[in-house]
PDB file of N, CA and C in Angstrom:
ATOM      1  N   UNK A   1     -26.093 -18.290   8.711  1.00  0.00           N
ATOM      2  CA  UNK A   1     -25.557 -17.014   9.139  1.00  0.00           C
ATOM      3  C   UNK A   1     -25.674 -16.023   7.987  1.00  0.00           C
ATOM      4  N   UNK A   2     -26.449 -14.950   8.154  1.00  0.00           N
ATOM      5  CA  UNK A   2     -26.379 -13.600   7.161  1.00  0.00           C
ATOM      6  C   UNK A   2     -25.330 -13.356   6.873  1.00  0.00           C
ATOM      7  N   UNK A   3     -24.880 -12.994   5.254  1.00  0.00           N
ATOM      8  CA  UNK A   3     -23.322 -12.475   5.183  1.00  0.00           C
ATOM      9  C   UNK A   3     -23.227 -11.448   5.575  1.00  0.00           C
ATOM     10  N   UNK A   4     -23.853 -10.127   5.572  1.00  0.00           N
ATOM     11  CA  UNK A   4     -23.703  -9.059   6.279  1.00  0.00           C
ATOM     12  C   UNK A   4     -23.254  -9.252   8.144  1.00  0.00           C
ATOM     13  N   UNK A   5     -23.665 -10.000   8.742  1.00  0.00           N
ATOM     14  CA  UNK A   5     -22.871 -10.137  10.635  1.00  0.00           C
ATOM     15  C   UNK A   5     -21.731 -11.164   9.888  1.00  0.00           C
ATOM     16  N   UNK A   6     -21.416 -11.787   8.976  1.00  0.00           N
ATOM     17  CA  UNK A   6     -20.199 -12.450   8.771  1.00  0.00           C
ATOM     18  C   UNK A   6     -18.898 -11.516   8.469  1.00  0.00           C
ATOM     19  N   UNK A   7     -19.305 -10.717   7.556  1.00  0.00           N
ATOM     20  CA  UNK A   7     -18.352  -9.547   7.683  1.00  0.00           C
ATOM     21  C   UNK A   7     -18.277  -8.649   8.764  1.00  0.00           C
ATOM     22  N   UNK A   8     -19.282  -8.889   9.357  1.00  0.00           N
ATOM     23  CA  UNK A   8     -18.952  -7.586  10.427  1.00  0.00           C
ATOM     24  C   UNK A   8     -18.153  -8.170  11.700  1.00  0.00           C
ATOM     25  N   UNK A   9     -18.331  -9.451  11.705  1.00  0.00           N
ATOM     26  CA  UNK A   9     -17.750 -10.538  12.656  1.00  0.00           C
ATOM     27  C   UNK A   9     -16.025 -10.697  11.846  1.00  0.00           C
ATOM     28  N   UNK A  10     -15.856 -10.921  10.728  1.00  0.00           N
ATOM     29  CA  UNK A  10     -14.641 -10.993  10.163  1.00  0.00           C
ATOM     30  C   UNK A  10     -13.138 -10.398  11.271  1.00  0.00           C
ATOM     31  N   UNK A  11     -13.035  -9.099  11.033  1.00  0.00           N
ATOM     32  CA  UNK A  11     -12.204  -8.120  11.916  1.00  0.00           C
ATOM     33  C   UNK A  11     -11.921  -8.688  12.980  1.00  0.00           C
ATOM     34  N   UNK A  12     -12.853  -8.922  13.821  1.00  0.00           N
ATOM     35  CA  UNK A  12     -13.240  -9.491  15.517  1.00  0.00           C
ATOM     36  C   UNK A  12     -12.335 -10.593  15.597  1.00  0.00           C
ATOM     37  N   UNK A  13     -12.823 -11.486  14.932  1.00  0.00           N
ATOM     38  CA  UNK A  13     -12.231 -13.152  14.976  1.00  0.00           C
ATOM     39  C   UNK A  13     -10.583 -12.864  14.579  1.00  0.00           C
ATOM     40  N   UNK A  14     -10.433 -12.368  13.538  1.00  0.00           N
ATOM     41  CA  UNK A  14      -9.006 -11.876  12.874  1.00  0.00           C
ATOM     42  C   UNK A  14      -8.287 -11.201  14.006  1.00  0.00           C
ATOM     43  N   UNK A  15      -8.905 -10.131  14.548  1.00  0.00           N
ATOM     44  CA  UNK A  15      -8.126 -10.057  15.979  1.00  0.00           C
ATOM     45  C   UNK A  15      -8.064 -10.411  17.301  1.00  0.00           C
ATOM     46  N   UNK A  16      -9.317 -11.392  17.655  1.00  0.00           N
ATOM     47  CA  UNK A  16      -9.225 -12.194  18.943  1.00  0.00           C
ATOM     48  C   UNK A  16      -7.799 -13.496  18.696  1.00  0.00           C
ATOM     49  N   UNK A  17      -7.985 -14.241  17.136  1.00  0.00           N
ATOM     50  CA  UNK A  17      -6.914 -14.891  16.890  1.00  0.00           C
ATOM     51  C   UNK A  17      -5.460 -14.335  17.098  1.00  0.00           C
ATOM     52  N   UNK A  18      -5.672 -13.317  16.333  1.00  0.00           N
ATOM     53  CA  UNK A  18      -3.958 -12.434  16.880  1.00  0.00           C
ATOM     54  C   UNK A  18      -3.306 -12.316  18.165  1.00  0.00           C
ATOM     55  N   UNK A  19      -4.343 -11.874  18.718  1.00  0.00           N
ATOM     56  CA  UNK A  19      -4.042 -11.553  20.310  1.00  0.00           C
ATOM     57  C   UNK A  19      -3.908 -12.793  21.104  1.00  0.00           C
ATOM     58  N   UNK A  20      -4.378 -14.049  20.645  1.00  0.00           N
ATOM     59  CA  UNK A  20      -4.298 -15.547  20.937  1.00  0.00           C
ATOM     60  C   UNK A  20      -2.963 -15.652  20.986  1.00  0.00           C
ATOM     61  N   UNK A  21      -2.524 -15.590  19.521  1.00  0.00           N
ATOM     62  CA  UNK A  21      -1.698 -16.527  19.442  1.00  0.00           C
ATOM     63  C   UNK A  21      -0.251 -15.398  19.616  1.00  0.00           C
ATOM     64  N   UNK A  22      -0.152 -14.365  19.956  1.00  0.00           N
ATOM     65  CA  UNK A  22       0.506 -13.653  20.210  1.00  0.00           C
ATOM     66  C   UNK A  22       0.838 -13.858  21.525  1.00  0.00           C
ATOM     67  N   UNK A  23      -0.027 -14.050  22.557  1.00  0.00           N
ATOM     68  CA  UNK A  23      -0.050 -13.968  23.667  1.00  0.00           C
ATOM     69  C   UNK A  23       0.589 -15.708  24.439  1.00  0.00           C
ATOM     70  N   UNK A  24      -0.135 -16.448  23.701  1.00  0.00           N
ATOM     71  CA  UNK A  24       0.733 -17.786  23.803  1.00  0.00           C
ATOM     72  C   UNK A  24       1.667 -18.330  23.201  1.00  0.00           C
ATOM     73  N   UNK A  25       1.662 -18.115  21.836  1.00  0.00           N
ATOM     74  CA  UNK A  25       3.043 -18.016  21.212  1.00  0.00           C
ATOM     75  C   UNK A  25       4.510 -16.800  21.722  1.00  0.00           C
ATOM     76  N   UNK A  26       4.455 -16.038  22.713  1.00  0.00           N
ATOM     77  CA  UNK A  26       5.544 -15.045  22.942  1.00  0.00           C
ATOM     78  C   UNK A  26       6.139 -15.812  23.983  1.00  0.00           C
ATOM     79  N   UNK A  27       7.409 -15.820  23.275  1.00  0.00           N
ATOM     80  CA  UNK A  27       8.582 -16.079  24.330  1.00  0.00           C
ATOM     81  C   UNK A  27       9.592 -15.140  24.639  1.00  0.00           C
ATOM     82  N   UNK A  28      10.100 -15.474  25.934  1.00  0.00           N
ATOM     83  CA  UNK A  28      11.186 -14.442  26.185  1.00  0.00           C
ATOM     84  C   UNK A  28      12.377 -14.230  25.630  1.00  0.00           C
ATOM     85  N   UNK A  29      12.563 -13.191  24.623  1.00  0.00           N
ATOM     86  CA  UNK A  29      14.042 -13.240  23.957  1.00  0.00           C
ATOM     87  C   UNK A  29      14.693 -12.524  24.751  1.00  0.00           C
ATOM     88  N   UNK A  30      16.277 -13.129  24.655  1.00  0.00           N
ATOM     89  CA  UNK A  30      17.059 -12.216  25.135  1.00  0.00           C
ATOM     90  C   UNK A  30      17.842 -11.083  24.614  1.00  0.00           C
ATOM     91  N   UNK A  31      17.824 -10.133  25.399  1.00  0.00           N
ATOM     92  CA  UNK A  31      18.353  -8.594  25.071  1.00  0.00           C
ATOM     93  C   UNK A  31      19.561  -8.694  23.829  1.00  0.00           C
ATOM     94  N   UNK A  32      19.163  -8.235  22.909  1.00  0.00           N
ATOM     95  CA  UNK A  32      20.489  -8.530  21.393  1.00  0.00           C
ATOM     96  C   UNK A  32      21.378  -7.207  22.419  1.00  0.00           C
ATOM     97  N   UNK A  33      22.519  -7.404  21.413  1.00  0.00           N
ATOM     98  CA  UNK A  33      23.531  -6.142  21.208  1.00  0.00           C
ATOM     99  C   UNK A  33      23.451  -5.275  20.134  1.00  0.00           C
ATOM    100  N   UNK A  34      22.730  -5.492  19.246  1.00  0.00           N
ATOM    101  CA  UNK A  34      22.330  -4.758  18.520  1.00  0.00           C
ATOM    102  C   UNK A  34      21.111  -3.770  19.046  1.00  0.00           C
ATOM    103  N   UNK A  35      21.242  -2.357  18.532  1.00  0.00           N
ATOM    104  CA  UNK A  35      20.092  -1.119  18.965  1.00  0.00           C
ATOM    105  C   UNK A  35      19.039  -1.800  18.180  1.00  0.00           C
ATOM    106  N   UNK A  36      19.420  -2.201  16.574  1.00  0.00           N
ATOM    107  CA  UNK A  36      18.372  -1.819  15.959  1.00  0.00           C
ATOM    108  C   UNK A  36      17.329  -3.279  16.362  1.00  0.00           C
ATOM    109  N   UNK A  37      17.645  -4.457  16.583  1.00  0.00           N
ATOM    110  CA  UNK A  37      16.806  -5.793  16.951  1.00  0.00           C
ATOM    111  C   UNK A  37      16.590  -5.162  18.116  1.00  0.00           C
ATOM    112  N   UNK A  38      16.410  -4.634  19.084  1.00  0.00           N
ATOM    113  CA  UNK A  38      16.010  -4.427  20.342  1.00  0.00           C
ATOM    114  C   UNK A  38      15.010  -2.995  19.976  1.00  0.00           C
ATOM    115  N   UNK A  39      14.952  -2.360  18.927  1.00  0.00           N
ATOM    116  CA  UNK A  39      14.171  -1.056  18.569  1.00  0.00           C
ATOM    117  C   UNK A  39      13.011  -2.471  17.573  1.00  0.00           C
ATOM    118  N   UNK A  40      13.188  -2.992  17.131  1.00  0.00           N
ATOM    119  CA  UNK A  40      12.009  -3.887  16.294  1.00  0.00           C
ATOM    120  C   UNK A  40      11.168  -4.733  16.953  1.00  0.00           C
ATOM    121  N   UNK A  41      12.116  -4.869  18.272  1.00  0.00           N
ATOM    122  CA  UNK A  41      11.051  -5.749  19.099  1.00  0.00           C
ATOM    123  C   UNK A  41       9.922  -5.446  19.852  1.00  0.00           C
ATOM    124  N   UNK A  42      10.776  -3.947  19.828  1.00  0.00           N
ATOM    125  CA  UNK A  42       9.724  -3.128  21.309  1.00  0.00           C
ATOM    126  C   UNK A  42       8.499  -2.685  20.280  1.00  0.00           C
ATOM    127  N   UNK A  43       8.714  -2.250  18.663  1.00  0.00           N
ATOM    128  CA  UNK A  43       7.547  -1.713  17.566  1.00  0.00           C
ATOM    129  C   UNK A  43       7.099  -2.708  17.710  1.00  0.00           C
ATOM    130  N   UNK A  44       7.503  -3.944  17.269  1.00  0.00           N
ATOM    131  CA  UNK A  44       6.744  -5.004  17.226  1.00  0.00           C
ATOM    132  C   UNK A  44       5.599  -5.386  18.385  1.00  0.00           C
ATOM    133  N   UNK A  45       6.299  -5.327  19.651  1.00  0.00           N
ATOM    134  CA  UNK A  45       5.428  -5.903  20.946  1.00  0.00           C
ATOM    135  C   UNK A  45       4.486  -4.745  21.019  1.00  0.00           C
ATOM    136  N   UNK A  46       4.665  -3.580  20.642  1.00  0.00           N
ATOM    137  CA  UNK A  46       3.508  -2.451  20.890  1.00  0.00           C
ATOM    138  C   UNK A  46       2.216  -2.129  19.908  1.00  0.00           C
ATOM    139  N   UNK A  47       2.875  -2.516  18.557  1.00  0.00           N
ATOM    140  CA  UNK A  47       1.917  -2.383  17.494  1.00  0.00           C
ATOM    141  C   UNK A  47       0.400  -3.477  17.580  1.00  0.00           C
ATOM    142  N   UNK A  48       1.852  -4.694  17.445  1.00  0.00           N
ATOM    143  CA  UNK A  48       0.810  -6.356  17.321  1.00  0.00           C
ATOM    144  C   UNK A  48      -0.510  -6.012  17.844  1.00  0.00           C
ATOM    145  N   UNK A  49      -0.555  -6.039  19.707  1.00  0.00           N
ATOM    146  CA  UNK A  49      -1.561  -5.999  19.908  1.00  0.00           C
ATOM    147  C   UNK A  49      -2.798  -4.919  20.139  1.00  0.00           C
ATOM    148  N   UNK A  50      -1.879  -3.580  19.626  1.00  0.00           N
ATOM    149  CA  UNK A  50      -3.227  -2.607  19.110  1.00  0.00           C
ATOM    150  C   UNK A  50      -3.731  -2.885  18.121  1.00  0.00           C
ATOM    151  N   UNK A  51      -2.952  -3.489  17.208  1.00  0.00           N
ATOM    152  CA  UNK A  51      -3.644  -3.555  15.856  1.00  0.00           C
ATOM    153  C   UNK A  51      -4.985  -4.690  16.171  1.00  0.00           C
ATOM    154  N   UNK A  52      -4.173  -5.753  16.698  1.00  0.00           N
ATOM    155  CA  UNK A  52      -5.260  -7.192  16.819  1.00  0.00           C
ATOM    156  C   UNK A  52      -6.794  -5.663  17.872  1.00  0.00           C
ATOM    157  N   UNK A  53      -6.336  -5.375  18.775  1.00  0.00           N
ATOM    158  CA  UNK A  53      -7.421  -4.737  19.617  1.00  0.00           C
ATOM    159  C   UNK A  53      -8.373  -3.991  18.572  1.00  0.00           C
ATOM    160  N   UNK A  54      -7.446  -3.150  17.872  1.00  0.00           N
ATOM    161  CA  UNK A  54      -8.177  -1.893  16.738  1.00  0.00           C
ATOM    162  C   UNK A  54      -9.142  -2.699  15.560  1.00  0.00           C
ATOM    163  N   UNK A  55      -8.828  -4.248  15.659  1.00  0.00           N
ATOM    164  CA  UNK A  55      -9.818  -4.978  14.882  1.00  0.00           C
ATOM    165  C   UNK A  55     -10.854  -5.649  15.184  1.00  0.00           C
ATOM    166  N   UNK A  56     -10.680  -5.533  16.959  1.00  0.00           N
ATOM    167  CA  UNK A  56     -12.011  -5.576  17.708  1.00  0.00           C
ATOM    168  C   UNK A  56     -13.123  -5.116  17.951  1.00  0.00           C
ATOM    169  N   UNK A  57     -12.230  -3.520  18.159  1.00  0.00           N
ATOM    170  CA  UNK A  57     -13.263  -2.546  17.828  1.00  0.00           C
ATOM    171  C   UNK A  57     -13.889  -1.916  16.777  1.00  0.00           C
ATOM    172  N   UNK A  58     -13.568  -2.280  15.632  1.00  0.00           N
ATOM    173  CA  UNK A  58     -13.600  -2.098  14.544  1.00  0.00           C
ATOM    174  C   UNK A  58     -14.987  -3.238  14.443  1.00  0.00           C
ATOM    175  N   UNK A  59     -15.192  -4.399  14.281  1.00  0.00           N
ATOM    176  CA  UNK A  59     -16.528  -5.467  14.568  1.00  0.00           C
ATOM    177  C   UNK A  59     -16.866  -5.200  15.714  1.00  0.00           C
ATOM    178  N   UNK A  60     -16.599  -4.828  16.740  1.00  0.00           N
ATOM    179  CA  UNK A  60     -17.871  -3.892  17.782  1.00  0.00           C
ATOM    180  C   UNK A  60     -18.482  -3.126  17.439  1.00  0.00           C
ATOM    181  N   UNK A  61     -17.878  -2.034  16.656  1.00  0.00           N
ATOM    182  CA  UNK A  61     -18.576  -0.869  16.409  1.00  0.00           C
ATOM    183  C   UNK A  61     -19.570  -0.980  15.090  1.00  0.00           C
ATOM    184  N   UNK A  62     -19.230  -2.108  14.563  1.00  0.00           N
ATOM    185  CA  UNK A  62     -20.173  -1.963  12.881  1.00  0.00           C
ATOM    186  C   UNK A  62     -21.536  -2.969  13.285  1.00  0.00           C
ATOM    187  N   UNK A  63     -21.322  -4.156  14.335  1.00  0.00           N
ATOM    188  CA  UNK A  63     -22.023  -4.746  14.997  1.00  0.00           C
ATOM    189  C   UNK A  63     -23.123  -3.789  15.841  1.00  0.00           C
ATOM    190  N   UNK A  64     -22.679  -2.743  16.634  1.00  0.00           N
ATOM    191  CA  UNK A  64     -23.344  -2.079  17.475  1.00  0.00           C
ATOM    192  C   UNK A  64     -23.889  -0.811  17.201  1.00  0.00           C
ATOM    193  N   UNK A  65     -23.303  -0.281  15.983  1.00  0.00           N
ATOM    194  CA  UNK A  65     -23.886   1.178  15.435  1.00  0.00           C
ATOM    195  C   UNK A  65     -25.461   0.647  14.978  1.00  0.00           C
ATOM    196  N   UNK A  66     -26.069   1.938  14.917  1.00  0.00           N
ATOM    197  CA  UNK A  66     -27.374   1.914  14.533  1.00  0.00           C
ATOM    198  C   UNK A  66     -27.781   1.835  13.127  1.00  0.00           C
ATOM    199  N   UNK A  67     -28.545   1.123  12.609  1.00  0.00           N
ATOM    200  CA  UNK A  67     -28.622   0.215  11.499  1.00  0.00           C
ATOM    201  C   UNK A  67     -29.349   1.708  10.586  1.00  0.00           C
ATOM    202  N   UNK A  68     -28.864   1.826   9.016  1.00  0.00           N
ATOM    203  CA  UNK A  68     -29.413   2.957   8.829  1.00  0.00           C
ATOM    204  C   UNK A  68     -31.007   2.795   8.091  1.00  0.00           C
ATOM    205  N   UNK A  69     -31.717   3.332   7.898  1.00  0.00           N
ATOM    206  CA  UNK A  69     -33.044   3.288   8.076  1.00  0.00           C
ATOM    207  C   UNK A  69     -33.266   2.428   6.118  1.00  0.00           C
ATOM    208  N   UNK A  70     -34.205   2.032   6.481  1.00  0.00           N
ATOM    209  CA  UNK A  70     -34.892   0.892   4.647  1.00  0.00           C
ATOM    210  C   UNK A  70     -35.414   2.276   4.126  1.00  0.00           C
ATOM    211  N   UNK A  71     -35.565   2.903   4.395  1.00  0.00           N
ATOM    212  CA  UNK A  71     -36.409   3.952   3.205  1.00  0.00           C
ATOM    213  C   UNK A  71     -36.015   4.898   3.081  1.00  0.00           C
ATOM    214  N   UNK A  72     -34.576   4.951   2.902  1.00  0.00           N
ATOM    215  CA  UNK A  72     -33.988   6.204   2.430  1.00  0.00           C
ATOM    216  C   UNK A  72     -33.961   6.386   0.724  1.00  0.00           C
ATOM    217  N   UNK A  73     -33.926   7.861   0.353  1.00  0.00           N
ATOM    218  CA  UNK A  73     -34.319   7.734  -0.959  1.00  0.00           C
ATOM    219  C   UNK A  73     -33.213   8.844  -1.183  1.00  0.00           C
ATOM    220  N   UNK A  74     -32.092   8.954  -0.651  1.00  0.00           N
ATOM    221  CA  UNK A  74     -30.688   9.946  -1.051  1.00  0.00           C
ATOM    222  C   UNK A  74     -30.209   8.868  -2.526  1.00  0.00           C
ATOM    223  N   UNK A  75     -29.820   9.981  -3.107  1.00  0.00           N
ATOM    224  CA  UNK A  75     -29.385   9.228  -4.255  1.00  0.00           C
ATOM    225  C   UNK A  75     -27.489   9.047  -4.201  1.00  0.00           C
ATOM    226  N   UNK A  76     -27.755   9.439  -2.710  1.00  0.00           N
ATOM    227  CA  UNK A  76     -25.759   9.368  -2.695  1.00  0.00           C
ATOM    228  C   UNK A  76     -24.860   7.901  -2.535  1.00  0.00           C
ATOM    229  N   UNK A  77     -23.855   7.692  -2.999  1.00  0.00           N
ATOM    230  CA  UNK A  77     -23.050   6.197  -3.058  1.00  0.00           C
ATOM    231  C   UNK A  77     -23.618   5.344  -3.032  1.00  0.00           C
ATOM    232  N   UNK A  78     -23.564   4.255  -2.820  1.00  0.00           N
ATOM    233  CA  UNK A  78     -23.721   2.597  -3.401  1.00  0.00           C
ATOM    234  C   UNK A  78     -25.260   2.442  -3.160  1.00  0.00           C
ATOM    235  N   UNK A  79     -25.765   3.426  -2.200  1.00  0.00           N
ATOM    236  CA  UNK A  79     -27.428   2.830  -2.087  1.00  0.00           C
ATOM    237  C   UNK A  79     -28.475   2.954  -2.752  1.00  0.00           C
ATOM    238  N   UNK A  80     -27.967   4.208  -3.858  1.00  0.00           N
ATOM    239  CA  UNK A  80     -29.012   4.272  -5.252  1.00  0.00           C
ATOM    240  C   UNK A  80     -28.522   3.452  -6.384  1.00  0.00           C
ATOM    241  N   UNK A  81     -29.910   2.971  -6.484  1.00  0.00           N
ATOM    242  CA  UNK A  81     -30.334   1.789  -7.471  1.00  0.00           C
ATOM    243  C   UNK A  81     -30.181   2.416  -8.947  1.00  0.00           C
ATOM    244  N   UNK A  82     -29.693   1.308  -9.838  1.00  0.00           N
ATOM    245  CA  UNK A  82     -29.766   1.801 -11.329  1.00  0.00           C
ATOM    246  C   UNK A  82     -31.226   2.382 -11.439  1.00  0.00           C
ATOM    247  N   UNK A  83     -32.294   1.508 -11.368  1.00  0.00           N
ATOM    248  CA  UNK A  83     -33.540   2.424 -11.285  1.00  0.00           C
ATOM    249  C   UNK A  83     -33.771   3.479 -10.346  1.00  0.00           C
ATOM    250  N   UNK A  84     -33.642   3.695  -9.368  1.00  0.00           N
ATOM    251  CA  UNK A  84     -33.373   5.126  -9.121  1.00  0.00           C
ATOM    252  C   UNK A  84     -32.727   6.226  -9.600  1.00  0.00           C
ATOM    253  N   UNK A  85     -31.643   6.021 -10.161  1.00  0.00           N
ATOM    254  CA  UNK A  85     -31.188   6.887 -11.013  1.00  0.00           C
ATOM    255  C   UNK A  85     -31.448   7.049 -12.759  1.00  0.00           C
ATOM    256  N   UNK A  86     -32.059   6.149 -13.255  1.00  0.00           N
ATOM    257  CA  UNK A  86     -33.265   6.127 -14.228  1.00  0.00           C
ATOM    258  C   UNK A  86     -34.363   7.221 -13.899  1.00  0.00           C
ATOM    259  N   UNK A  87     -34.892   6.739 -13.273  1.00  0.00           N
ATOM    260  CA  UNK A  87     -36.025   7.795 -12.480  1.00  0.00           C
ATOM    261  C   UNK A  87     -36.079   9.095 -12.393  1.00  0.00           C
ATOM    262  N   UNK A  88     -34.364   9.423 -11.600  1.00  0.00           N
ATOM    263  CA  UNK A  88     -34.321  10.634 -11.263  1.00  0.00           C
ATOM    264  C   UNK A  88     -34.081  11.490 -12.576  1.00  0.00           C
ATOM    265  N   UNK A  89     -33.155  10.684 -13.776  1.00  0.00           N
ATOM    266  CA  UNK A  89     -33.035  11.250 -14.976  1.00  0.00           C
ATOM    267  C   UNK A  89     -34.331  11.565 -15.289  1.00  0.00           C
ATOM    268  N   UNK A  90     -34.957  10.964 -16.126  1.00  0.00           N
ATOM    269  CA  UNK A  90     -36.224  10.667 -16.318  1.00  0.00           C
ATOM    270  C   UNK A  90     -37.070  12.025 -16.110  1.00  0.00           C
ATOM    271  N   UNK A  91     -37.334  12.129 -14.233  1.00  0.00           N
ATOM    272  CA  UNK A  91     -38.075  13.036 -13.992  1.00  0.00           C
ATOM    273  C   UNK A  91     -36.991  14.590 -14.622  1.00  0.00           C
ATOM    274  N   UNK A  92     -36.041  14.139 -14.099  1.00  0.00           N
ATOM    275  CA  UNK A  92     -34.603  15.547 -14.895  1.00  0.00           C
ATOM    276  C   UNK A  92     -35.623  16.137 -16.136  1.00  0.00           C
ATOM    277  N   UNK A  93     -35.370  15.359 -16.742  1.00  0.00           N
ATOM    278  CA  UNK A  93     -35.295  15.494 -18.443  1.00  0.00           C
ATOM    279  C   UNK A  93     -37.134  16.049 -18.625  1.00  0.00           C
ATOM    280  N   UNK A  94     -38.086  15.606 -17.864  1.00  0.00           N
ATOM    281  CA  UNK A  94     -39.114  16.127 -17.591  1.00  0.00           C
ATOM    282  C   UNK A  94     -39.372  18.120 -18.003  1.00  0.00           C
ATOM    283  N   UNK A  95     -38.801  17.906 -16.509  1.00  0.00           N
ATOM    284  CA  UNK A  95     -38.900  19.120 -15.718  1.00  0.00           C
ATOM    285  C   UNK A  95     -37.996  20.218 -16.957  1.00  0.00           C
ATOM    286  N   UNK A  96     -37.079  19.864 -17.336  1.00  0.00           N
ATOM    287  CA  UNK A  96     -36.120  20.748 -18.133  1.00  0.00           C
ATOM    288  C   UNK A  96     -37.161  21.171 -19.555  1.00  0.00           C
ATOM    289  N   UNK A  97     -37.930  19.997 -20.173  1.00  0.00           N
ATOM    290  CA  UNK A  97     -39.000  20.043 -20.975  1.00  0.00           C
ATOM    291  C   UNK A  97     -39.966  20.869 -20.968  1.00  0.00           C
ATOM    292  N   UNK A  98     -40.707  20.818 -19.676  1.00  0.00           N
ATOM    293  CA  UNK A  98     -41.496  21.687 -19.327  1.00  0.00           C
ATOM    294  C   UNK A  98     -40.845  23.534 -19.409  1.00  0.00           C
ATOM    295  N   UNK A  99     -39.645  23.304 -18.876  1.00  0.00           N
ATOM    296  CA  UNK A  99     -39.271  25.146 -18.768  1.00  0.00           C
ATOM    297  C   UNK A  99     -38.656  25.205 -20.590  1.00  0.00           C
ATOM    298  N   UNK A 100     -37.941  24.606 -20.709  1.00  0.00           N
ATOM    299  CA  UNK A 100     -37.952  25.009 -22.465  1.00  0.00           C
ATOM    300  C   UNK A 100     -38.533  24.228 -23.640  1.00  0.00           C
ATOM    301  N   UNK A 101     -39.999  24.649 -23.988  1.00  0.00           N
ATOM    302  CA  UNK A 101     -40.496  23.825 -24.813  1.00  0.00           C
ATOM    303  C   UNK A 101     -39.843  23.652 -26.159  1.00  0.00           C
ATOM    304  N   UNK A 102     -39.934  22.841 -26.930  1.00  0.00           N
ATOM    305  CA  UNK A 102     -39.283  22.549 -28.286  1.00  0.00           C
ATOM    306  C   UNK A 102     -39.539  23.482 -29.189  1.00  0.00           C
ATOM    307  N   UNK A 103     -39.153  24.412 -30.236  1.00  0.00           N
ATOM    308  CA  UNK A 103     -39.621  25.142 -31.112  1.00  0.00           C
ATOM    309  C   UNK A 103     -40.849  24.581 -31.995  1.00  0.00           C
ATOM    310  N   UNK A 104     -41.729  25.075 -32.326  1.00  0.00           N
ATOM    311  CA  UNK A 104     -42.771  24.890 -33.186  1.00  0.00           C
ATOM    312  C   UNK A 104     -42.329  25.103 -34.308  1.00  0.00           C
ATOM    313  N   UNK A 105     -42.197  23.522 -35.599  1.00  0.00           N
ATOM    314  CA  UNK A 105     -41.815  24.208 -36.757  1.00  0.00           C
ATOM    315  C   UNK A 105     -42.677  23.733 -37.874  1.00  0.00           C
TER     316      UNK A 105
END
């Protein structure tokens, strides 16, 4: 298995399990007298399984988006290479050469 679909699978599994064991592990409690245990249960029962869902879609969507192209040559975040940015100096330091030549001494 490629580690790249292992991470993208990660999320998915993490929330198909949630929603598992949420769903078979829940039993019926009975109504406290207390506001505030009866206000934690209802956050609780509403959050759990958006969150487990929101981690479904979350590995659907990185699974199913469109893969971004091998020959991009942006020098923006993690996808430029130390040698690419060698390079781009490089040619920099060029070009700056050319418009101010060194004094003749």
């Amino acid at each position: 298995m490629d580690v790249m679909l292992f991470l993208k699978l990660a999320p998915g599994v993490i929330g198909l399990a949630g929603l598992l064991t949420y769903f078979m592990m829940r039993a019926r409690e009975p109504v406290s007298d207390l506001e505030l245990v009866n206000i934690v249960r209802r956050v609780r029962n509403i959050f759990l399984p958006l969150g487990c869902v929101a981690l479904i879609m979350l590995s659907a969507w990185l699974i199913l988006r469109p893969s971004p192209p091998d020959d991009d040559t942006s020098l923006s975040g993690l996808a430029a290479s130390p040698y690419r940015l060698f390079a781009a100096e490089t040619v920099a330091d060029r070009h700056s050469l050319r418009r101010h030549p060194a004094p003749a001494s």
